[in-house]
N, C-alpha and C. Protein backbone atom coordinates (compact mmCIF):
# COMPACT_ATOMS: atom_id res chain seq x y z
N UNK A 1 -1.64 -4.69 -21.31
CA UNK A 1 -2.37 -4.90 -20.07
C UNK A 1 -1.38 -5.03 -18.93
N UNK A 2 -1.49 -4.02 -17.99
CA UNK A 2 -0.69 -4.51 -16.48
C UNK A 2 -1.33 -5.63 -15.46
N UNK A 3 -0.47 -6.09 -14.74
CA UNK A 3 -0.78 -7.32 -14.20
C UNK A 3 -1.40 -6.57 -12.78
N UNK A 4 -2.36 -7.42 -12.56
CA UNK A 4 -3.08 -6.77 -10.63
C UNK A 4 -1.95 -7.91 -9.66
N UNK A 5 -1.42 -8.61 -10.11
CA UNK A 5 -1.00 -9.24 -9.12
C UNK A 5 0.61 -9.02 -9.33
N UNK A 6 0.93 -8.42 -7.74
CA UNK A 6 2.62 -7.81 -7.37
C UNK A 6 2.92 -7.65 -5.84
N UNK A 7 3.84 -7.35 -6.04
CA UNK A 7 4.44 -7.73 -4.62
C UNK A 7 5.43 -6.62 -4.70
N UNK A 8 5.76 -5.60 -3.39
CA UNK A 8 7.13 -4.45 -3.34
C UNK A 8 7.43 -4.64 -1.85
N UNK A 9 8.30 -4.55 -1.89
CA UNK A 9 8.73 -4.15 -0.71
C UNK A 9 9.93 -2.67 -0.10
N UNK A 10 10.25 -1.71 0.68
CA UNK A 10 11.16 -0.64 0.63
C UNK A 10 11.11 -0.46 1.71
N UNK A 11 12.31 -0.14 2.12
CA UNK A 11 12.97 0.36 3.94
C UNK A 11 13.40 1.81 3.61
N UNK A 12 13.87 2.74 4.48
CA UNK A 12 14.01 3.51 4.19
C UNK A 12 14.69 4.06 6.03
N UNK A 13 15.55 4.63 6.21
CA UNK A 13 16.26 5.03 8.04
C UNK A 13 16.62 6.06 7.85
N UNK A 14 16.30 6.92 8.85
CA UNK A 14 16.86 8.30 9.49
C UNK A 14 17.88 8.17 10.71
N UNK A 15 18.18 9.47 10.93
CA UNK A 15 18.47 9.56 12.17
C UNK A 15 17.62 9.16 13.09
N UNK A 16 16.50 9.70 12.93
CA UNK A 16 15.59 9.24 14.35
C UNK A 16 14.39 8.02 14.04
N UNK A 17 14.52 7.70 12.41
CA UNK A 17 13.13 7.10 11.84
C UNK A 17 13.84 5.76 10.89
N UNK A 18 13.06 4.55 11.24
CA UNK A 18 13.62 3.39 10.07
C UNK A 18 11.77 3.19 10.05
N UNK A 19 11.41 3.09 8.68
CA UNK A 19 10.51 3.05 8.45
C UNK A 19 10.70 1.84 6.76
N UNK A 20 9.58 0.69 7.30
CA UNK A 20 9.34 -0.10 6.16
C UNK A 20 8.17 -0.19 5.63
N UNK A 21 7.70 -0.53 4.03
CA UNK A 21 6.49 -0.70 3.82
C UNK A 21 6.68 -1.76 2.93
N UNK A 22 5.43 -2.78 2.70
CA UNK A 22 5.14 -3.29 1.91
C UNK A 22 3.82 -3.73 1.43
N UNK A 23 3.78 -4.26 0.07
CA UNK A 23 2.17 -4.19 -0.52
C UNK A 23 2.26 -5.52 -1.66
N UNK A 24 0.77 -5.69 -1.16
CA UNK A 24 0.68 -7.08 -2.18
C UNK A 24 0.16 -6.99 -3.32
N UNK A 25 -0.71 -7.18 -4.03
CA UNK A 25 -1.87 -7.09 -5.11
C UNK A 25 -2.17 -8.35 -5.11
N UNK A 26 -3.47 -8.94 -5.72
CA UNK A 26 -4.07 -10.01 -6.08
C UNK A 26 -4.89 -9.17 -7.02
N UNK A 27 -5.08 -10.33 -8.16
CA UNK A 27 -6.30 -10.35 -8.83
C UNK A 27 -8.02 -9.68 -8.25
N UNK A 28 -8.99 -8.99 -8.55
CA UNK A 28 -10.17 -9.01 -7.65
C UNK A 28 -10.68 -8.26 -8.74
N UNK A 29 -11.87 -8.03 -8.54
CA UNK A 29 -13.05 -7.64 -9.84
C UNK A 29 -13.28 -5.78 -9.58
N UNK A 30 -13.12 -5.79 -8.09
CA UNK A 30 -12.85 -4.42 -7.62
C UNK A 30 -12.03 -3.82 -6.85
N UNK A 31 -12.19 -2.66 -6.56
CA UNK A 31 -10.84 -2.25 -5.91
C UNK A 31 -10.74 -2.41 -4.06
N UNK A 32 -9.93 -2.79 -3.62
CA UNK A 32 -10.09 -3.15 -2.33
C UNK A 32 -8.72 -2.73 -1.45
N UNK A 33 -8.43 -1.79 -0.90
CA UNK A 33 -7.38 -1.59 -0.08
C UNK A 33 -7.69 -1.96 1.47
N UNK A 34 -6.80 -2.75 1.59
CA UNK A 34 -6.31 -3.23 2.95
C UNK A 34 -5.54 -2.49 3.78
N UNK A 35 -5.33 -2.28 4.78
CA UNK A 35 -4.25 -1.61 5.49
C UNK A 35 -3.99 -2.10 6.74
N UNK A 36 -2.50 -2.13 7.15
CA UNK A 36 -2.05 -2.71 8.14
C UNK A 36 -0.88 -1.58 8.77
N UNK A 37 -1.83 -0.56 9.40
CA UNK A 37 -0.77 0.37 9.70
C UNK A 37 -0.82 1.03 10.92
N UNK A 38 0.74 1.07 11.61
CA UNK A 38 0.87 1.28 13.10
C UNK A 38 0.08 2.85 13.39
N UNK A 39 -0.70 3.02 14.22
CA UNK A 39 -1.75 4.06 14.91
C UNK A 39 -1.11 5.37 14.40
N UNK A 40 0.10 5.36 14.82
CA UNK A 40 1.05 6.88 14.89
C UNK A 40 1.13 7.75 13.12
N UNK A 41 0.67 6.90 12.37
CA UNK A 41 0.66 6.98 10.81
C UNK A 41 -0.63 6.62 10.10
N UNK A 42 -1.67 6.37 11.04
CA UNK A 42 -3.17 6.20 10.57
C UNK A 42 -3.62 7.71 9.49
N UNK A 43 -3.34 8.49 10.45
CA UNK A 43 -3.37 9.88 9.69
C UNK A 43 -2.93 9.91 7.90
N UNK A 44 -2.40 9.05 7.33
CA UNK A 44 -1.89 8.29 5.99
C UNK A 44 -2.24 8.03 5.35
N UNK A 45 -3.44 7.46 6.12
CA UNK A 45 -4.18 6.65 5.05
C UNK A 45 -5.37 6.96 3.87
N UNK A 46 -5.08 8.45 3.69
CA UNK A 46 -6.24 8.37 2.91
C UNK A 46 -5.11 9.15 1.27
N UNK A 47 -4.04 9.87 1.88
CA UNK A 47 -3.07 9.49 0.99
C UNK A 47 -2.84 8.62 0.35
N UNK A 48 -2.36 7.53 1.45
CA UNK A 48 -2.08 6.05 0.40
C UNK A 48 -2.94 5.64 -0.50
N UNK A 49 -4.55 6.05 0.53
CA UNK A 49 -5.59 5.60 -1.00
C UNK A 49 -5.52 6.32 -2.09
N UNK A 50 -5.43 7.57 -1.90
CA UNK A 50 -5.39 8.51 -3.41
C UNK A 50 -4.02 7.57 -4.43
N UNK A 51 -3.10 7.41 -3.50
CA UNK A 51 -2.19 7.31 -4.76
C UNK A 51 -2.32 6.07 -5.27
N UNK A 52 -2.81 4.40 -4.17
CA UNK A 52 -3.04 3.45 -5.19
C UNK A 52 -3.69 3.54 -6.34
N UNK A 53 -5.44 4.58 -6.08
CA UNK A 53 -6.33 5.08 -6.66
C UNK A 53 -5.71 5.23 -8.20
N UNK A 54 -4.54 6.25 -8.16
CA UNK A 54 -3.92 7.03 -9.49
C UNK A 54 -3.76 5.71 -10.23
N UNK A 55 -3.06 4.99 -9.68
CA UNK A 55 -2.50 3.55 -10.43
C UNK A 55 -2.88 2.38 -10.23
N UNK A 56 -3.84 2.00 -9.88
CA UNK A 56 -4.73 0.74 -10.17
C UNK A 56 -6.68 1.48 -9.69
N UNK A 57 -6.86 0.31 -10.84
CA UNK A 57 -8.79 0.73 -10.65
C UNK A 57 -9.60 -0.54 -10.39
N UNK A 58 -8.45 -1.57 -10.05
CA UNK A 58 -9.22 -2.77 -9.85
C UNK A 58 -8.20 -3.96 -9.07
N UNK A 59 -8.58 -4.71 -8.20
CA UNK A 59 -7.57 -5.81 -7.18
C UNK A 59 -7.77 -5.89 -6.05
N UNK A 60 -7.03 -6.47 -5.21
CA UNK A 60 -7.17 -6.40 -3.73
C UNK A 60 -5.41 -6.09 -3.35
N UNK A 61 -5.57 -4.83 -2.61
CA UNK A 61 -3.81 -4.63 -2.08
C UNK A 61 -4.45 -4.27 -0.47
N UNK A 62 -3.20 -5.14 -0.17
CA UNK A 62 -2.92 -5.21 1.11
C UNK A 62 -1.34 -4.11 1.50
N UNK A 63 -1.67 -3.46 2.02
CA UNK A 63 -0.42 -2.47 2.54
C UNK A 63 0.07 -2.42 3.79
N UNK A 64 0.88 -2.81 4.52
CA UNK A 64 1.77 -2.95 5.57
C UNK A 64 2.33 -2.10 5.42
N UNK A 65 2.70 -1.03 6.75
CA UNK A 65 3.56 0.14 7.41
C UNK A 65 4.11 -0.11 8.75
């Protein structure tokens, strides 16, 4: 059994781009994505859902960009 509850964090800098993300998990009965992400990268977000999607089917994640 994998655990719903985690925590990541990753930076990542360009020449022109420093870009950080991070994500929480909690325990939850269903699946619940949160998002906390600056306007210019809204366009993202339905990516990010596909891929939590692939790898969890149940929790609450909160995602910061």
């Amino acid at each position: 059994m994998k655990s719903m509850t985690g925590y990541g964090y990753g930076a990542v800098s360009g020449e022109d781009l420093f870009l950080e993300a991070e994500i929480k998990s909690y325990n939850n009965r269903y699946l619940e994505i949160y998002h906390n992400i600056n306007s210019a990268l809204s366009a993202f977000e339905a990516e990010i859902d596909d891929a939590i999607r692939k790898v969890a089917s149940r929790g609450k994640v909160e995602i910061s960009v």
